[in-house]
PDB file of N, CA and C in Angstrom:
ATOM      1  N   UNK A   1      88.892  28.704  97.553  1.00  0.00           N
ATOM      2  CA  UNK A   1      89.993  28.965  96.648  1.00  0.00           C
ATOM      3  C   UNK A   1      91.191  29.419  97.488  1.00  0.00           C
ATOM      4  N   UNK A   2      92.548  28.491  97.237  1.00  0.00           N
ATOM      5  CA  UNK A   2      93.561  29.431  98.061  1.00  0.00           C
ATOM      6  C   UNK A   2      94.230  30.285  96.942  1.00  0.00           C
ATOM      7  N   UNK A   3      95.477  30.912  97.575  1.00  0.00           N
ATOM      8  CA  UNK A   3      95.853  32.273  97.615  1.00  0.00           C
ATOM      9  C   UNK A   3      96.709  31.907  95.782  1.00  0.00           C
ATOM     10  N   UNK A   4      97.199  30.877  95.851  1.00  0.00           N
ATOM     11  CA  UNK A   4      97.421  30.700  94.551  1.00  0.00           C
ATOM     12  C   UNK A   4      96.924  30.609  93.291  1.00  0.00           C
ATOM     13  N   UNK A   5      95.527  29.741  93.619  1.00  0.00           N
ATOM     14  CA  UNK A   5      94.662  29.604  92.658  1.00  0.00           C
ATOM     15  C   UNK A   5      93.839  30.905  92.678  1.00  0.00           C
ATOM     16  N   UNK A   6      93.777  31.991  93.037  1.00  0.00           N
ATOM     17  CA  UNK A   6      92.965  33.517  93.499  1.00  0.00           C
ATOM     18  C   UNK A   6      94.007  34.158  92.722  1.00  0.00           C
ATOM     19  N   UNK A   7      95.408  34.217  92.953  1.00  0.00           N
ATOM     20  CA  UNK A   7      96.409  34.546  91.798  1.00  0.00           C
ATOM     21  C   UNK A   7      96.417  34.384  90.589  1.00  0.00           C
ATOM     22  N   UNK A   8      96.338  33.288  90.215  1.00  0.00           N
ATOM     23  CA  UNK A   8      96.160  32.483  89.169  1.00  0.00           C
ATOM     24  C   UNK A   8      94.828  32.766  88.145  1.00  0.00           C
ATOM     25  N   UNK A   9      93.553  32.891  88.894  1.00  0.00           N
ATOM     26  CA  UNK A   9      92.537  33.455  88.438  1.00  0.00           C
ATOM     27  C   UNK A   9      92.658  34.966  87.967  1.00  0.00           C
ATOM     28  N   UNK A  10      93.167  35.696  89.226  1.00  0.00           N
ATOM     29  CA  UNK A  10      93.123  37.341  89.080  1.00  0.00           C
ATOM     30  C   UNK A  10      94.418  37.256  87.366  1.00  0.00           C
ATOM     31  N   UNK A  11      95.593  36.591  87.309  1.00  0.00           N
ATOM     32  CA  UNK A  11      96.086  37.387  85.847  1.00  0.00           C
ATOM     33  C   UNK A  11      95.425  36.199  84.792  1.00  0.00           C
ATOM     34  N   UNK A  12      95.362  35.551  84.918  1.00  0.00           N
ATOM     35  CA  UNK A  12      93.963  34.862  83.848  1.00  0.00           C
ATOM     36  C   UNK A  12      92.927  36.534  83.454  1.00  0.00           C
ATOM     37  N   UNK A  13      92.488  36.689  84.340  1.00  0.00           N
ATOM     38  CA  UNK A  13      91.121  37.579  84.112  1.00  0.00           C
ATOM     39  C   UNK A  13      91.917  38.992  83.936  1.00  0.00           C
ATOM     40  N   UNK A  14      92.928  39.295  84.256  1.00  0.00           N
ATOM     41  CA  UNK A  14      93.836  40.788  83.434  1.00  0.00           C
ATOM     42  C   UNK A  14      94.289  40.442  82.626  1.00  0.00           C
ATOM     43  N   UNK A  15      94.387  39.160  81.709  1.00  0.00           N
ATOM     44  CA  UNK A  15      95.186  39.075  80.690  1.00  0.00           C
ATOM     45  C   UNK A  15      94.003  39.241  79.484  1.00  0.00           C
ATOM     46  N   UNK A  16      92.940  38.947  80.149  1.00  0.00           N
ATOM     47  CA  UNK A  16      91.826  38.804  79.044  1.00  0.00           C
ATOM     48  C   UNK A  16      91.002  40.178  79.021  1.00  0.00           C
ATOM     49  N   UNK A  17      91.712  41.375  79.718  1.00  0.00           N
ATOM     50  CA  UNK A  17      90.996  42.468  79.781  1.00  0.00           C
ATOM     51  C   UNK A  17      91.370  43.365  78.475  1.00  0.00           C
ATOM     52  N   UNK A  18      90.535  44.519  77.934  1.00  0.00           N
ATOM     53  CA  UNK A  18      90.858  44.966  76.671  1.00  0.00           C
ATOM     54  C   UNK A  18      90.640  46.245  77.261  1.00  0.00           C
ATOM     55  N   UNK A  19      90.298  46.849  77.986  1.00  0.00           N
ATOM     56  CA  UNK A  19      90.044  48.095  78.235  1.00  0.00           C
ATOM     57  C   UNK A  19      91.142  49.117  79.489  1.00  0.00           C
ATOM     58  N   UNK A  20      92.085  49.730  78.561  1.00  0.00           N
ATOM     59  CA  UNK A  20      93.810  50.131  78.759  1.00  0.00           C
ATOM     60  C   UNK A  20      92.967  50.681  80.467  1.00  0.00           C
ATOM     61  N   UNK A  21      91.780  51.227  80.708  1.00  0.00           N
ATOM     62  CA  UNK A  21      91.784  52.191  81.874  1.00  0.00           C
ATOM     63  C   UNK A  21      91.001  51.313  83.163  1.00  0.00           C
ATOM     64  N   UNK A  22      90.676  50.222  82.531  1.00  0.00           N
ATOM     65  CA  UNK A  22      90.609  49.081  83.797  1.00  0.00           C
ATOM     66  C   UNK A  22      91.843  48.798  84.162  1.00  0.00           C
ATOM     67  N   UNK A  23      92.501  48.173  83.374  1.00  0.00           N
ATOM     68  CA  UNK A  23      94.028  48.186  83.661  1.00  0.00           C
ATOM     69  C   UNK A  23      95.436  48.788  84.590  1.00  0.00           C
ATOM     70  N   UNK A  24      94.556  50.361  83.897  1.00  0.00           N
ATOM     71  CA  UNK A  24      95.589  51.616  84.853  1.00  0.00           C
ATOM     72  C   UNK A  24      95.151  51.315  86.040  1.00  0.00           C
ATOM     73  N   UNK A  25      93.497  51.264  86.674  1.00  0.00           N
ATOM     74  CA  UNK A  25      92.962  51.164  87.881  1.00  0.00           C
ATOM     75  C   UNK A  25      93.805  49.850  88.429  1.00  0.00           C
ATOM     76  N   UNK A  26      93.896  48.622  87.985  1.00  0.00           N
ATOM     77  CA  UNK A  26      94.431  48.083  88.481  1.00  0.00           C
ATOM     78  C   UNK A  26      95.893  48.066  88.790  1.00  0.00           C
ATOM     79  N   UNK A  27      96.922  48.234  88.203  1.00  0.00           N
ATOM     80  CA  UNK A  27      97.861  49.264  88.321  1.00  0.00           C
ATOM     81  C   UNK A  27      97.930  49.920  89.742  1.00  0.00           C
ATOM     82  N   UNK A  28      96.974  51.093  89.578  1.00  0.00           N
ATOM     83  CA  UNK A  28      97.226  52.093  90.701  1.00  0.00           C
ATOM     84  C   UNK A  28      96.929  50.820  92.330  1.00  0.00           C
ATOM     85  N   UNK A  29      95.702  50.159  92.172  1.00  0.00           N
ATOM     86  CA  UNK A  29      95.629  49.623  93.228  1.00  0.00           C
ATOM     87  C   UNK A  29      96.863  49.292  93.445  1.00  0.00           C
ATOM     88  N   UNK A  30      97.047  48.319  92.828  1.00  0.00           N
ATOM     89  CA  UNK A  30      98.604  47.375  93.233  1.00  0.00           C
ATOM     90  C   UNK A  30      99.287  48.292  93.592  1.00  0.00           C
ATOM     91  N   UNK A  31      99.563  49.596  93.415  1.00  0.00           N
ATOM     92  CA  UNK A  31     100.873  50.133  93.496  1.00  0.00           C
ATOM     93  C   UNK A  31     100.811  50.482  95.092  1.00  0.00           C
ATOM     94  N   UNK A  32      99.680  50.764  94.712  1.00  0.00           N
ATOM     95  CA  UNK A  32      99.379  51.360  96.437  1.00  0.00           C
ATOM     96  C   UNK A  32      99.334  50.769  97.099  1.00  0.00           C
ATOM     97  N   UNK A  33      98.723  49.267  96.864  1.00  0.00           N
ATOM     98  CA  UNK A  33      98.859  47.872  98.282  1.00  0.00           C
ATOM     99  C   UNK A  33     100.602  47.272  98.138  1.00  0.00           C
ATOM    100  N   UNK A  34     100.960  47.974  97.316  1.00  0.00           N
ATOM    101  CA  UNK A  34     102.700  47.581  97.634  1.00  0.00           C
ATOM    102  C   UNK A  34     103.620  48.355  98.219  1.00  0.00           C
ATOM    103  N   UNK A  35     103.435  49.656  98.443  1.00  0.00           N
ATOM    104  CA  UNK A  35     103.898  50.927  99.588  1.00  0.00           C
ATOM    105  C   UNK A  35     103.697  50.462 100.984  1.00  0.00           C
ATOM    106  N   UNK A  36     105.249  50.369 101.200  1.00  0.00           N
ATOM    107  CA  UNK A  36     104.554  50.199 102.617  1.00  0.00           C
ATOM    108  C   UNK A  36     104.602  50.846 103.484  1.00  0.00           C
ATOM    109  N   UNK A  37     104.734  52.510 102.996  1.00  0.00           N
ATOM    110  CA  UNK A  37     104.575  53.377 103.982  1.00  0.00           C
ATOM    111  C   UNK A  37     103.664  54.007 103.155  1.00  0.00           C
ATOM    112  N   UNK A  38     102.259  55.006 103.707  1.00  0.00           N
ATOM    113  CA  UNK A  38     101.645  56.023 103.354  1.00  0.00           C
ATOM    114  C   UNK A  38     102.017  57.332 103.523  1.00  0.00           C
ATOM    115  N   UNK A  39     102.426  58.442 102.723  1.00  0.00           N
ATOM    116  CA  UNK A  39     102.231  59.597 103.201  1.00  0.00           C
ATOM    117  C   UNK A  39     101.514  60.874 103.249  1.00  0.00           C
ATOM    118  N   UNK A  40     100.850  61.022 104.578  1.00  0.00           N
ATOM    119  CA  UNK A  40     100.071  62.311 104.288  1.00  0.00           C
ATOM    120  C   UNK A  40     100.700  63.008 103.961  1.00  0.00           C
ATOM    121  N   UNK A  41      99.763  64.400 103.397  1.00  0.00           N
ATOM    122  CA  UNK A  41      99.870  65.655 102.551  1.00  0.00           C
ATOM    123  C   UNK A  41      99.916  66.491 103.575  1.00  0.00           C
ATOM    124  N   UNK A  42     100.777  67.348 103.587  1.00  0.00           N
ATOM    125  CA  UNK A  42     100.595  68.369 104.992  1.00  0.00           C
ATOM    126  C   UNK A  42      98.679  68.856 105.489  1.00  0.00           C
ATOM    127  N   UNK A  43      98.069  69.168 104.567  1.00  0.00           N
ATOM    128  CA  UNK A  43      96.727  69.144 104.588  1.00  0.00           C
ATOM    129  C   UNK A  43      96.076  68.143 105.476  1.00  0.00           C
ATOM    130  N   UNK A  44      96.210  66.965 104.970  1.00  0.00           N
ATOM    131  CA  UNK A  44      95.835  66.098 105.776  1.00  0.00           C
ATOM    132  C   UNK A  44      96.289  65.578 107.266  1.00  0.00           C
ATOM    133  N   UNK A  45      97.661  66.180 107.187  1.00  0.00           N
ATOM    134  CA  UNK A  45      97.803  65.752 108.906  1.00  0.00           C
ATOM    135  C   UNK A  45      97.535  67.310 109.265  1.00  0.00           C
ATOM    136  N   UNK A  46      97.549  68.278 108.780  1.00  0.00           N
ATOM    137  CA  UNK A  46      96.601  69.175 109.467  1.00  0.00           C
ATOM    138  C   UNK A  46      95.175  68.803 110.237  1.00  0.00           C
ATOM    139  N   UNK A  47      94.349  68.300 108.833  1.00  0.00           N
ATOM    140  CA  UNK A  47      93.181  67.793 109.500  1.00  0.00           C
ATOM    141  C   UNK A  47      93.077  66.389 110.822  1.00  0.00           C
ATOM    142  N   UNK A  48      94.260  65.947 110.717  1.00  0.00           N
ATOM    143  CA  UNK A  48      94.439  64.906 111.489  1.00  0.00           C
ATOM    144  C   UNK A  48      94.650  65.341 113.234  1.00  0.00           C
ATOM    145  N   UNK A  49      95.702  66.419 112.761  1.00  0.00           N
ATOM    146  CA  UNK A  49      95.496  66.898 114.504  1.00  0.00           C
ATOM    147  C   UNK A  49      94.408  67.355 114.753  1.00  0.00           C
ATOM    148  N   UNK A  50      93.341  68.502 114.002  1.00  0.00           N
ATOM    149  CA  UNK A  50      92.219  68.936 113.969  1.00  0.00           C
ATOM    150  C   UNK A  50      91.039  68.038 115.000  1.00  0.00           C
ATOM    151  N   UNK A  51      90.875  66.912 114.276  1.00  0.00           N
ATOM    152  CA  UNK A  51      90.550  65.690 114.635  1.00  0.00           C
ATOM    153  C   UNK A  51      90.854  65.679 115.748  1.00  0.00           C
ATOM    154  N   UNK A  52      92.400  65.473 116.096  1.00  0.00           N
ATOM    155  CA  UNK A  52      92.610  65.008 117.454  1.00  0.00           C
ATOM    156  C   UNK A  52      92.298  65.835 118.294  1.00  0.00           C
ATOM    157  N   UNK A  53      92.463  67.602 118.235  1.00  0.00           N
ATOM    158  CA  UNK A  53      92.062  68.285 119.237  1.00  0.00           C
ATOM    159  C   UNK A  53      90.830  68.227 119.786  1.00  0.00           C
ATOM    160  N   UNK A  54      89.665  67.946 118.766  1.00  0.00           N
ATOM    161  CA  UNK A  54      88.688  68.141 118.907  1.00  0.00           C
ATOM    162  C   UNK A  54      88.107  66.913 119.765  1.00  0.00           C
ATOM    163  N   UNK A  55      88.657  65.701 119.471  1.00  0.00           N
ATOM    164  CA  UNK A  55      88.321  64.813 120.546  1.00  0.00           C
ATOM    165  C   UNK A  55      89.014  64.803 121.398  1.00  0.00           C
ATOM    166  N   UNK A  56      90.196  65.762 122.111  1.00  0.00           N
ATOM    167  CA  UNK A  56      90.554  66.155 123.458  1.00  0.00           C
ATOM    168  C   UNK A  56      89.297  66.565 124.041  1.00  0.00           C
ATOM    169  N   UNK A  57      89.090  67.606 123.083  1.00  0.00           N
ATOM    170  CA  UNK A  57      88.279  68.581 123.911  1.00  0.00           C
ATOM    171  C   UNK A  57      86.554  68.335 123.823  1.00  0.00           C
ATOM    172  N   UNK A  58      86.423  67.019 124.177  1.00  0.00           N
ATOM    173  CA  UNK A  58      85.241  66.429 123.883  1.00  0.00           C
ATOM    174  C   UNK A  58      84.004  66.545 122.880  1.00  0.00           C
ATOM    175  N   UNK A  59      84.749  67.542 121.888  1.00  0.00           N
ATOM    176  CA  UNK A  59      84.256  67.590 120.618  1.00  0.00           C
ATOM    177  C   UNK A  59      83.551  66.292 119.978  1.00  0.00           C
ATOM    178  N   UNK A  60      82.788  65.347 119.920  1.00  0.00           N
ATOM    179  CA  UNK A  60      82.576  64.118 119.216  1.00  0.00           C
ATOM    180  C   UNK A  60      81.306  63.916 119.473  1.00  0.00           C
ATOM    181  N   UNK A  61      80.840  62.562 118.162  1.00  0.00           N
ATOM    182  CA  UNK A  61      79.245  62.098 118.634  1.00  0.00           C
ATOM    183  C   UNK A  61      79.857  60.445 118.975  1.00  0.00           C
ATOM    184  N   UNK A  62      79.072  60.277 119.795  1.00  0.00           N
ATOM    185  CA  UNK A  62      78.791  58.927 120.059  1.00  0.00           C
ATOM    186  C   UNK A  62      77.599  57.470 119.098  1.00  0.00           C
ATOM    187  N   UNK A  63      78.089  56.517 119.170  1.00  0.00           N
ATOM    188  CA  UNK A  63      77.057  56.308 117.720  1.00  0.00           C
ATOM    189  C   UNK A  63      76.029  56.337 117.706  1.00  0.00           C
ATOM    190  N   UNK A  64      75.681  56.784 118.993  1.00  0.00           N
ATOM    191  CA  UNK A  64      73.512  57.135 118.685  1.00  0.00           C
ATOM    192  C   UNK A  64      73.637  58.414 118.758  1.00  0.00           C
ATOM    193  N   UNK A  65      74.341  59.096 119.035  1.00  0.00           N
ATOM    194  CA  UNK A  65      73.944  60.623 118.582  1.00  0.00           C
ATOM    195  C   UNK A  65      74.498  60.422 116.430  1.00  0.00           C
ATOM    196  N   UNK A  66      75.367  60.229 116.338  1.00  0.00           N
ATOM    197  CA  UNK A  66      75.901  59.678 114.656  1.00  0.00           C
ATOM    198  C   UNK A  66      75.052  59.304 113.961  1.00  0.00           C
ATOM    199  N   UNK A  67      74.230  58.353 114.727  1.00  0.00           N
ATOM    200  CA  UNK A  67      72.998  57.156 114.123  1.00  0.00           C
ATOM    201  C   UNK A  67      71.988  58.405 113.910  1.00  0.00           C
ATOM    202  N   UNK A  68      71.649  58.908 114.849  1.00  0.00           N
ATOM    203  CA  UNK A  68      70.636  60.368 114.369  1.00  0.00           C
ATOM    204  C   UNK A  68      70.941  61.367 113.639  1.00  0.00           C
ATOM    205  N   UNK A  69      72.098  61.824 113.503  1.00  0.00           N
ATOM    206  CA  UNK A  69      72.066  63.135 112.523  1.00  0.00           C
ATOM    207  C   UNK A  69      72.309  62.477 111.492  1.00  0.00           C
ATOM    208  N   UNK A  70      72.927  60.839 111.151  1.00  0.00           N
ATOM    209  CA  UNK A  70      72.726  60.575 109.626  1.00  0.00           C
ATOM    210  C   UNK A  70      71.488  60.420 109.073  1.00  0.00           C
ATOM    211  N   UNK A  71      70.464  59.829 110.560  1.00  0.00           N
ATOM    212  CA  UNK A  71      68.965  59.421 110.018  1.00  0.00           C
ATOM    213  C   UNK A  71      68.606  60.708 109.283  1.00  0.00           C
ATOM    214  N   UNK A  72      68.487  61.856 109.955  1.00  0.00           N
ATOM    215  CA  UNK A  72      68.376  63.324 109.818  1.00  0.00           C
ATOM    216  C   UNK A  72      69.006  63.472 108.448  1.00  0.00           C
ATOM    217  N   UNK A  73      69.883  63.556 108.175  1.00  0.00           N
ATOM    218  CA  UNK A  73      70.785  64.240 107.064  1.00  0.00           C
ATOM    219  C   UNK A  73      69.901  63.247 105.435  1.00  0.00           C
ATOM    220  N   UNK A  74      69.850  61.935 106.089  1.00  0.00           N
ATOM    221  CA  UNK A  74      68.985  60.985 105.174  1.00  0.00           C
ATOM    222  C   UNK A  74      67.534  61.624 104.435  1.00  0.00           C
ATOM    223  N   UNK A  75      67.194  61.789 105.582  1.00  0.00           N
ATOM    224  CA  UNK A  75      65.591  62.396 105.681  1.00  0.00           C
ATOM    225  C   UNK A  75      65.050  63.465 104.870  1.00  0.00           C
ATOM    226  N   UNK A  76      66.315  64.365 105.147  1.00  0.00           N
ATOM    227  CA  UNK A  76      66.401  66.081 104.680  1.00  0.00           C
ATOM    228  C   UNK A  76      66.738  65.544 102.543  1.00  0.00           C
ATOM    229  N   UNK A  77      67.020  64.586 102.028  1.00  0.00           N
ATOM    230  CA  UNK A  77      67.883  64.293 100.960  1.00  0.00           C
ATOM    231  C   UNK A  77      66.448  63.895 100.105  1.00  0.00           C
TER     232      UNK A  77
END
């Protein structure tokens, strides 16, 4: 399917939707894949440098140490 006929399908299939809060969801997506800038919340680029310090300072797992504490965290659930 190209990008037209995928268009074409997607408001075909919102026009035939009845439920107002599928709708909003779709809505919000769009709105957000049409920004074309994001902005963090001071919070979040807090946590963002956080992040970064911590992998200065060799704070991090590698993905087999990752791969194990999720097996772990799995296990414990």
């Amino acid at each position: 399917m190209n990008t037209s006929e995928l268009k074409l399908d997607i408001i075909q299939k919102i026009t035939e939707l009845k439920e107002v809060r599928v709708i909003e969801e779709i809505k919000k997506l769009l709105d957000f894949e049409l920004n074309d800038i994001y902005e963090l919340s001071e919070s979040q680029k807090n946590r963002v440098a956080e992040a970064r310090e911590e992998y200065t300072n060799g704070n991090f797992l590698n993905e087999e140490e990752a791969d194990k504490e999720i097996d772990q965290w799995l296990n414990e659930k």
